[in-house]
Protein backbone atom coordinates (compact mmCIF):
# COMPACT_ATOMS: atom_id res chain seq x y z
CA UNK A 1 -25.47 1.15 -25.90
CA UNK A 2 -23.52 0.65 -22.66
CA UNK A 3 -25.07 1.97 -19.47
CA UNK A 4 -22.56 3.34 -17.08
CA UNK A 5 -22.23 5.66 -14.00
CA UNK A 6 -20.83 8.97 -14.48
CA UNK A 7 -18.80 10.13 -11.25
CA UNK A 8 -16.93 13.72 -11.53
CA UNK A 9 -13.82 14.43 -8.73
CA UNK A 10 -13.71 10.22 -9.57
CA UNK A 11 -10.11 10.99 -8.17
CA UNK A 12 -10.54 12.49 -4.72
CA UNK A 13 -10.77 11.19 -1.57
CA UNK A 14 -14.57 10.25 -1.78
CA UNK A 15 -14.79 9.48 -5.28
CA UNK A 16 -11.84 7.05 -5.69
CA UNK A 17 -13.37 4.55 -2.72
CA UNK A 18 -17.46 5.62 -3.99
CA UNK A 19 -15.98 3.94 -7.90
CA UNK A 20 -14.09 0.98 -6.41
CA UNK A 21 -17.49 0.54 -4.55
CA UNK A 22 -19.33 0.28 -7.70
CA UNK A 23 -16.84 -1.46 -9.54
CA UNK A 24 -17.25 -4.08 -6.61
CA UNK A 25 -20.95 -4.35 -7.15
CA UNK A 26 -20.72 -4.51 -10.84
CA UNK A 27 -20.94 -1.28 -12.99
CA UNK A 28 -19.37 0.17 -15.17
CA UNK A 29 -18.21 3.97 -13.97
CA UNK A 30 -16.90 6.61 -16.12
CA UNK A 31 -14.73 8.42 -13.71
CA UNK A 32 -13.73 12.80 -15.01
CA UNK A 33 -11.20 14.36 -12.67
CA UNK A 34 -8.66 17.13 -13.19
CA UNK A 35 -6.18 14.86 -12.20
CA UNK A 36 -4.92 11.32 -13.30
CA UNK A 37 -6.40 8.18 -12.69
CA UNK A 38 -5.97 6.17 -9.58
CA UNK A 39 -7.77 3.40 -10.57
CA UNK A 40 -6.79 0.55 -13.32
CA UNK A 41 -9.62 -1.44 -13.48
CA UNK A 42 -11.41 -3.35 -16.26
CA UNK A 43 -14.97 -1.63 -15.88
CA UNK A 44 -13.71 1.92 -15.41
CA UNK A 45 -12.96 4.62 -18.01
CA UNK A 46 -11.27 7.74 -16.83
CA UNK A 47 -11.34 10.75 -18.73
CA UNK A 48 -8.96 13.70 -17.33
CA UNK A 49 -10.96 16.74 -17.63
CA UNK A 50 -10.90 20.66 -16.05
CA UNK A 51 -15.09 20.76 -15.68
CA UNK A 52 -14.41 24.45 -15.49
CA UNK A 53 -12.49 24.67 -19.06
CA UNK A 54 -14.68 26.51 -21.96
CA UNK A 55 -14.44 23.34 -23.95
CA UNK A 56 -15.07 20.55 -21.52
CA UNK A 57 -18.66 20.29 -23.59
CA UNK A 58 -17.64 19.70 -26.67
CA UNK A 59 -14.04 17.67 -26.09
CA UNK A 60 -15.87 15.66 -23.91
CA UNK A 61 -19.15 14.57 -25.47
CA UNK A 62 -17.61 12.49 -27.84
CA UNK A 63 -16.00 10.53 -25.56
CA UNK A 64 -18.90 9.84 -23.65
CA UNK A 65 -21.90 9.56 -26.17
CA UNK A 66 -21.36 5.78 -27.08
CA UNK A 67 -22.45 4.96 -23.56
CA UNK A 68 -26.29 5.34 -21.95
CA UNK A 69 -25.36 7.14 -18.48
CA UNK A 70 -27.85 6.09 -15.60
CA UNK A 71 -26.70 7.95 -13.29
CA UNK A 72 -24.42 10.83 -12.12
CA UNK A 73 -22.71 11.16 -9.48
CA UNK A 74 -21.06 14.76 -9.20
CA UNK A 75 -18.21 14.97 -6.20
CA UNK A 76 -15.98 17.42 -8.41
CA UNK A 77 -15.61 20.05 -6.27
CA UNK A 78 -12.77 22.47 -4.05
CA UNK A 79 -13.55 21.70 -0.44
CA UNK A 80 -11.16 23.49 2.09
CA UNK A 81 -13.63 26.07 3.97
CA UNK A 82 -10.67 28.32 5.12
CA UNK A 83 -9.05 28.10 1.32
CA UNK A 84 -12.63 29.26 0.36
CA UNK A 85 -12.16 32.49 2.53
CA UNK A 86 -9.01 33.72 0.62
CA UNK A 87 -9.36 32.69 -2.68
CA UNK A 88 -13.19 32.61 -3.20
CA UNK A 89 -12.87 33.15 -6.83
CA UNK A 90 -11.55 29.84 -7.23
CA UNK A 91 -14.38 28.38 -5.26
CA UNK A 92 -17.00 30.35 -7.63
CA UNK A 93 -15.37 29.40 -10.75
CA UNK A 94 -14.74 25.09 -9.75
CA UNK A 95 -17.70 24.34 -7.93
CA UNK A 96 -20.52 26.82 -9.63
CA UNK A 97 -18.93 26.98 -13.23
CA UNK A 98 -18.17 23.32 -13.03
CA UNK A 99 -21.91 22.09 -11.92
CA UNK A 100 -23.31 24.64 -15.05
CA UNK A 101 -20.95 22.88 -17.64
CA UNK A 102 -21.61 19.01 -16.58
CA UNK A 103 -25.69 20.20 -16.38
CA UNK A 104 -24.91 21.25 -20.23
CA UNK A 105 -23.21 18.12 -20.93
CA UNK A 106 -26.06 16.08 -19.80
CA UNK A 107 -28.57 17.51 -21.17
CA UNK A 108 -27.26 16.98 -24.54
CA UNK A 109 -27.15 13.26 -23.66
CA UNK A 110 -30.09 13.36 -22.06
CA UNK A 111 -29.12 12.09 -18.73
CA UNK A 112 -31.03 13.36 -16.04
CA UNK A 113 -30.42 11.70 -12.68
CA UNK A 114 -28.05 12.96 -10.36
CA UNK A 115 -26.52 12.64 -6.54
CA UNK A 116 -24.78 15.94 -5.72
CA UNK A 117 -22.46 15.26 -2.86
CA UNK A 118 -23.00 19.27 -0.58
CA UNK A 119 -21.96 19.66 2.54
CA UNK A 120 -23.46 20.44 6.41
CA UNK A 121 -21.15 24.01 4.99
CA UNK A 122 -24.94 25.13 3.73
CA UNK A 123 -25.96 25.45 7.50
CA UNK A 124 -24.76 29.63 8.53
CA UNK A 125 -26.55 29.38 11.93
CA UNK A 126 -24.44 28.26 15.15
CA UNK A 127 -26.28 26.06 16.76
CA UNK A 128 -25.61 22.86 19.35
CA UNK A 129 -28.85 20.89 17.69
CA UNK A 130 -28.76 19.16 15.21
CA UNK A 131 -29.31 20.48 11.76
CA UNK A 132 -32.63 19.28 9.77
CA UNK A 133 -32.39 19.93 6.19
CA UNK A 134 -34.85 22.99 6.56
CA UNK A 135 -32.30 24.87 8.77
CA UNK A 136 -29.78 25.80 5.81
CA UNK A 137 -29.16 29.31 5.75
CA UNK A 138 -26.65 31.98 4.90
CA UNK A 139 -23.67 29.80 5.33
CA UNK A 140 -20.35 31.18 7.05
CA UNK A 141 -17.88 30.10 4.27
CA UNK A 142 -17.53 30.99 0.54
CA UNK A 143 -17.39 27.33 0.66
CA UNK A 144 -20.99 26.66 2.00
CA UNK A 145 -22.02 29.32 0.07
CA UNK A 146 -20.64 27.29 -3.67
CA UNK A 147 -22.75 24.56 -2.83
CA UNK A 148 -25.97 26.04 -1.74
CA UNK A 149 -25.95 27.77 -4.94
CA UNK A 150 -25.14 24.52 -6.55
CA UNK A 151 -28.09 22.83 -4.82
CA UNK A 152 -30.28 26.12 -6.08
CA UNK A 153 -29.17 25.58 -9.65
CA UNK A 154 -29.78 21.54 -9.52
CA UNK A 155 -33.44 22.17 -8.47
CA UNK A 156 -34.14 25.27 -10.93
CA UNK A 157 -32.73 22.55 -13.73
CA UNK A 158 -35.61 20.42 -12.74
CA UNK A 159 -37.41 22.44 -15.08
CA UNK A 160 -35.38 20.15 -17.75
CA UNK A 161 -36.08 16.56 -16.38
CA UNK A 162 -33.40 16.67 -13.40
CA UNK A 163 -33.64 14.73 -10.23
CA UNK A 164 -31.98 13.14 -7.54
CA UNK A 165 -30.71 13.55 -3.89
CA UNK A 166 -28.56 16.29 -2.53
CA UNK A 167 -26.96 14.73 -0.21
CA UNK A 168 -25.25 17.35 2.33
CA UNK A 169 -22.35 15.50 4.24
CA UNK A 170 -20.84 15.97 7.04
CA UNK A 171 -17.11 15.46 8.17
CA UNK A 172 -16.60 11.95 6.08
CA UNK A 173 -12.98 10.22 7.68
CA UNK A 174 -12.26 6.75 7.71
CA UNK A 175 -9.21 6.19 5.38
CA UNK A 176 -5.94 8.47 5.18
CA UNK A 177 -6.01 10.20 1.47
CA UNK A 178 -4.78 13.48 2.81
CA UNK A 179 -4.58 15.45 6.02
CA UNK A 180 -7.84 17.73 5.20
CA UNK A 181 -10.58 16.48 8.18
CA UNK A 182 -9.40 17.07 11.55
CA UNK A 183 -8.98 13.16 12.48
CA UNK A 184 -6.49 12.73 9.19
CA UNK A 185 -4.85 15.58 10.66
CA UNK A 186 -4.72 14.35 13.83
CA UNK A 187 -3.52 11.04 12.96
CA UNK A 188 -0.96 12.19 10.61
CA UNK A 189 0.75 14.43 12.75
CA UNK A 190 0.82 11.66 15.75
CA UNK A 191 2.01 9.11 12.89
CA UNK A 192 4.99 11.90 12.24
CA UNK A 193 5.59 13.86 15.31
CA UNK A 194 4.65 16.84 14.86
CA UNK A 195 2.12 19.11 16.96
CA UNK A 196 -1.64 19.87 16.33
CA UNK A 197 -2.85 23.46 16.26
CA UNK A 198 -6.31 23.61 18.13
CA UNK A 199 -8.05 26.58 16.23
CA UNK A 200 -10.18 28.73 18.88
CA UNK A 201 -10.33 27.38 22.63
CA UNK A 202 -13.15 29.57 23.90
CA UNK A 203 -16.12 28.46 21.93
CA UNK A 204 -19.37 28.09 23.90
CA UNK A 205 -19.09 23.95 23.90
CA UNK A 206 -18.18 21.72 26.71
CA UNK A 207 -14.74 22.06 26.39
CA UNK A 208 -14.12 25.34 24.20
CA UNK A 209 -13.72 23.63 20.80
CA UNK A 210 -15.51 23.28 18.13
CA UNK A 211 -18.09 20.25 17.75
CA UNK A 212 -18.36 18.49 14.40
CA UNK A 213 -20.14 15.33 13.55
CA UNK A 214 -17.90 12.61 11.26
CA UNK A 215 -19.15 9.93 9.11
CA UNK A 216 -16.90 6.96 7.57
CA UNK A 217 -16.10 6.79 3.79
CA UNK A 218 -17.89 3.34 4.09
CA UNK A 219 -21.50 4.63 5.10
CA UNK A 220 -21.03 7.24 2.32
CA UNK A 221 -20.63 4.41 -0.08
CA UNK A 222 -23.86 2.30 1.45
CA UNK A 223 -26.00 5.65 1.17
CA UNK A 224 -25.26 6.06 -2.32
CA UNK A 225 -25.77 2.71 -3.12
CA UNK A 226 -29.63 2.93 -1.37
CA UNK A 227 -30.79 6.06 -3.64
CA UNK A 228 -29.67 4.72 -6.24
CA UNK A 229 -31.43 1.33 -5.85
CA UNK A 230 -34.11 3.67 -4.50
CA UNK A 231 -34.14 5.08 -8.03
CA UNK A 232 -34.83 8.83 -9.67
CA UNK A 233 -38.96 8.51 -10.23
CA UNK A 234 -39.73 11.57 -8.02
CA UNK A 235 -39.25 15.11 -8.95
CA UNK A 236 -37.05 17.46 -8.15
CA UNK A 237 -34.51 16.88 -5.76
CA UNK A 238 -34.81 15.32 -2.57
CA UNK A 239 -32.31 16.56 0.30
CA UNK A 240 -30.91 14.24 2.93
CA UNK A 241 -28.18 14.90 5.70
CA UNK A 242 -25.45 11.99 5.78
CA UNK A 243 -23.57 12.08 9.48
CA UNK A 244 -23.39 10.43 12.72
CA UNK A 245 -26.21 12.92 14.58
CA UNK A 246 -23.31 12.50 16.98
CA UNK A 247 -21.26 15.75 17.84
CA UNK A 248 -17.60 15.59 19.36
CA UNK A 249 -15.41 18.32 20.33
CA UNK A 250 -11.87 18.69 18.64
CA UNK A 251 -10.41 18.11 21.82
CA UNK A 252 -12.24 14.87 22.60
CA UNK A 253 -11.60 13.55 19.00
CA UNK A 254 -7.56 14.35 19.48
CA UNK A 255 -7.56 12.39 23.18
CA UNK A 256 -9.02 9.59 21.56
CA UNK A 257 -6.77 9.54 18.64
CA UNK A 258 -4.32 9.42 21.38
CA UNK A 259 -5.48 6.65 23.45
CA UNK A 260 -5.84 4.82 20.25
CA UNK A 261 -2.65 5.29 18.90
CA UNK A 262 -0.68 5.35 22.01
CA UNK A 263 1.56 8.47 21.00
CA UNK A 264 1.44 11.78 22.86
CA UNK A 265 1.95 15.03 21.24
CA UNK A 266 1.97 19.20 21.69
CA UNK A 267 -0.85 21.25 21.28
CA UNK A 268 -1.26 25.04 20.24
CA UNK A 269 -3.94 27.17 20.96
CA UNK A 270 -4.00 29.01 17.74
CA UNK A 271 -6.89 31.62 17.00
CA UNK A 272 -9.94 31.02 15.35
CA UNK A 273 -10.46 30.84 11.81
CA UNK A 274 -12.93 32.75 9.39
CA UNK A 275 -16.17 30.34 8.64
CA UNK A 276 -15.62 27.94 11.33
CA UNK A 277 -18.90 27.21 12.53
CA UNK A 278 -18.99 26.42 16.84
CA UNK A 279 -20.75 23.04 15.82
CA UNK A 280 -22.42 21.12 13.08
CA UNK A 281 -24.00 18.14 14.13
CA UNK A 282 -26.64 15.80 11.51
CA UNK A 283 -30.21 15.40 12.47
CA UNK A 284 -30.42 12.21 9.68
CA UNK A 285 -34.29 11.13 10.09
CA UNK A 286 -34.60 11.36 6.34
CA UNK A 287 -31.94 9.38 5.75
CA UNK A 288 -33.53 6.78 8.24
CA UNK A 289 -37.09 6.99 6.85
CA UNK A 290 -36.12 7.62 3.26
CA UNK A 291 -33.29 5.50 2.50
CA UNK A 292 -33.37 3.10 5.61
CA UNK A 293 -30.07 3.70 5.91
CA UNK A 294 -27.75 4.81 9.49
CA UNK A 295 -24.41 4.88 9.68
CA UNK A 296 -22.49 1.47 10.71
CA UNK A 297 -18.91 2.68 11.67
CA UNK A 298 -18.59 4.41 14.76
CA UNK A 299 -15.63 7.04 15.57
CA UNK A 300 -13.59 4.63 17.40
CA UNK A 301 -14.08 2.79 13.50
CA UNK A 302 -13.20 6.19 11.51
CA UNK A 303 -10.23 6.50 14.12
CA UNK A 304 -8.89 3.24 13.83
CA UNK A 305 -9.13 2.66 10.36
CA UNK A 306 -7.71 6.25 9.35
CA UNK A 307 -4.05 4.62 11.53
CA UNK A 308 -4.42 1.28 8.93
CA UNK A 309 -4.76 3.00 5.90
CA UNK A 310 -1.73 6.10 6.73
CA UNK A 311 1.35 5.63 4.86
């Protein structure tokens, strides 16, 4: 029997680069995403599934149950915090639905290791210092709240043999996919001309706006790859914060985009939106003492290579 890695959302932004990163070290990935594949590639097998659908069990087990599955790696999820606030059954149904009907799948193939990609979303209290992993709360999105449920469900399914990491990201950037993160925002509408809309100018920070801490795609990739080789022999579910521990304000990260790029552009003061936290910033000693990883790409990186990969 053929061991692969599963990865679920195998199509997004983090999924598409996390397979070609496996691919590269030589697995075998079985990518399931909603939407088509974006990779052709001799050691991947994409299977275009709704992980939400009644019958995603049973239409997908047999397409899966000639191979041994090592490893999971579940990214499948809907992302946008202010989406979350006006359409949270959507959020409810993809990202807790989803997680209950790939935990069903796997337990009929007996596959019990997982990475759950969360988010720093989980954390509901403002704060300027950096969040440890104790400090999640009642988060200020529907969003945040999806995925702390989903990291409640993962470790009440230990019960049946699962473990892993929960990895909680922060603000991963690096490579245009879409204009979601503030720095593909940024960069896209200095690429095209168009003005940025600063959301809430009067936040207690240095400047007004909102701190956040961003990560590249590439470090995302490398801390994967070290629980993985760490392996799944512990219990439960071991949590670990993957960011910079770096905080800068969404007016510094726009004046460097700036200086970077060498293109000027307007800027709106718009008002502040629902479940915007004032900051999130990554206290990642686990990460450092666990996994012995740190991040190697700094912002000027995430920055620079965001401009080489927009098209």
């Amino acid at each position: 029997m053929e061991k692969v890695i599963l990865i679920t959302g195998s199509s997004g932004f983090i999924g598409t680069r996390l397979t070609l990163y496996f691919i590269d070290l030589g697995y075998k990935i079985i990518g399931i995403d909603v939407k088509d594949k974006k990779i052709n590639m001799d050691n991947y097998i994409h299977i275009q599934k709704d992980l939400t659908d009644a019958l995603f069990v049973s239409s997908t087990l047999d397409l899966i149950k000639h191979y041994r599955v090592i490893a999971t790696f579940h990214l499948a999820a809907k992302i946008k915090v202010g989406s979350s606030m006006s359409n949270p059954d959507k959020y409810y149904n993809n990202n807790i639905i989803g997680l209950y009907n790939l935990l069903n799948l796997l337990r009929i193939i007996k596959s019990y290791n997982i990475i759950f990609s969360s988010t720093a979303a989980v954390y509901g209290k403002d704060s300027l210092t950096p969040y440890k992993e104790t400090d999640a709360g009642e988060p200020a999105s529907v969003y945040g709240m999806t995925k702390l449920m989903g990291e409640e469900m993962l470790k009440s399914y230990s019960i049946y043999g699962f473990k892993g990491y929960i990895f909680r990201f922060f603000n991963v950037s690096g490579e245009y996919i879409a204009p979601i993160h503030l720095i593909d925002i940024v960069i896209h509408n200095l690429k095209q001309g168009e003005s940025i809309t600063i959301f809430g100018s009067d936040y207690p920070t240095r400047d007004g706006t909102c701190i956040r801490d961003y990560i590249h795609i590439h470090d995302i990739c490398v801390a994967f790859n070290k629980a993985f080789i760490k392996g799944f022999d512990h219990n439960n579910f071991l949590i670990i914060n993957l960011g910079s521990s770096s905080g800068f304000t969404v007016k510094e990260i726009i004046t460097r985009s700036i200086q970077i790029l060498g293109k000027d552009v307007t800027i709106i003061n718009g008002d502040k939106r629902p479940g915007d936290a004032v900051a999130t910033i990554s206290d990642i000693s686990i990460a450092k003492d666990l996994l012995g990883w740190s991040p190697e790409k700094s912002l000027d990186d995430i920055i620079k290579d965001t401009i080489k990969t927009y098209k």
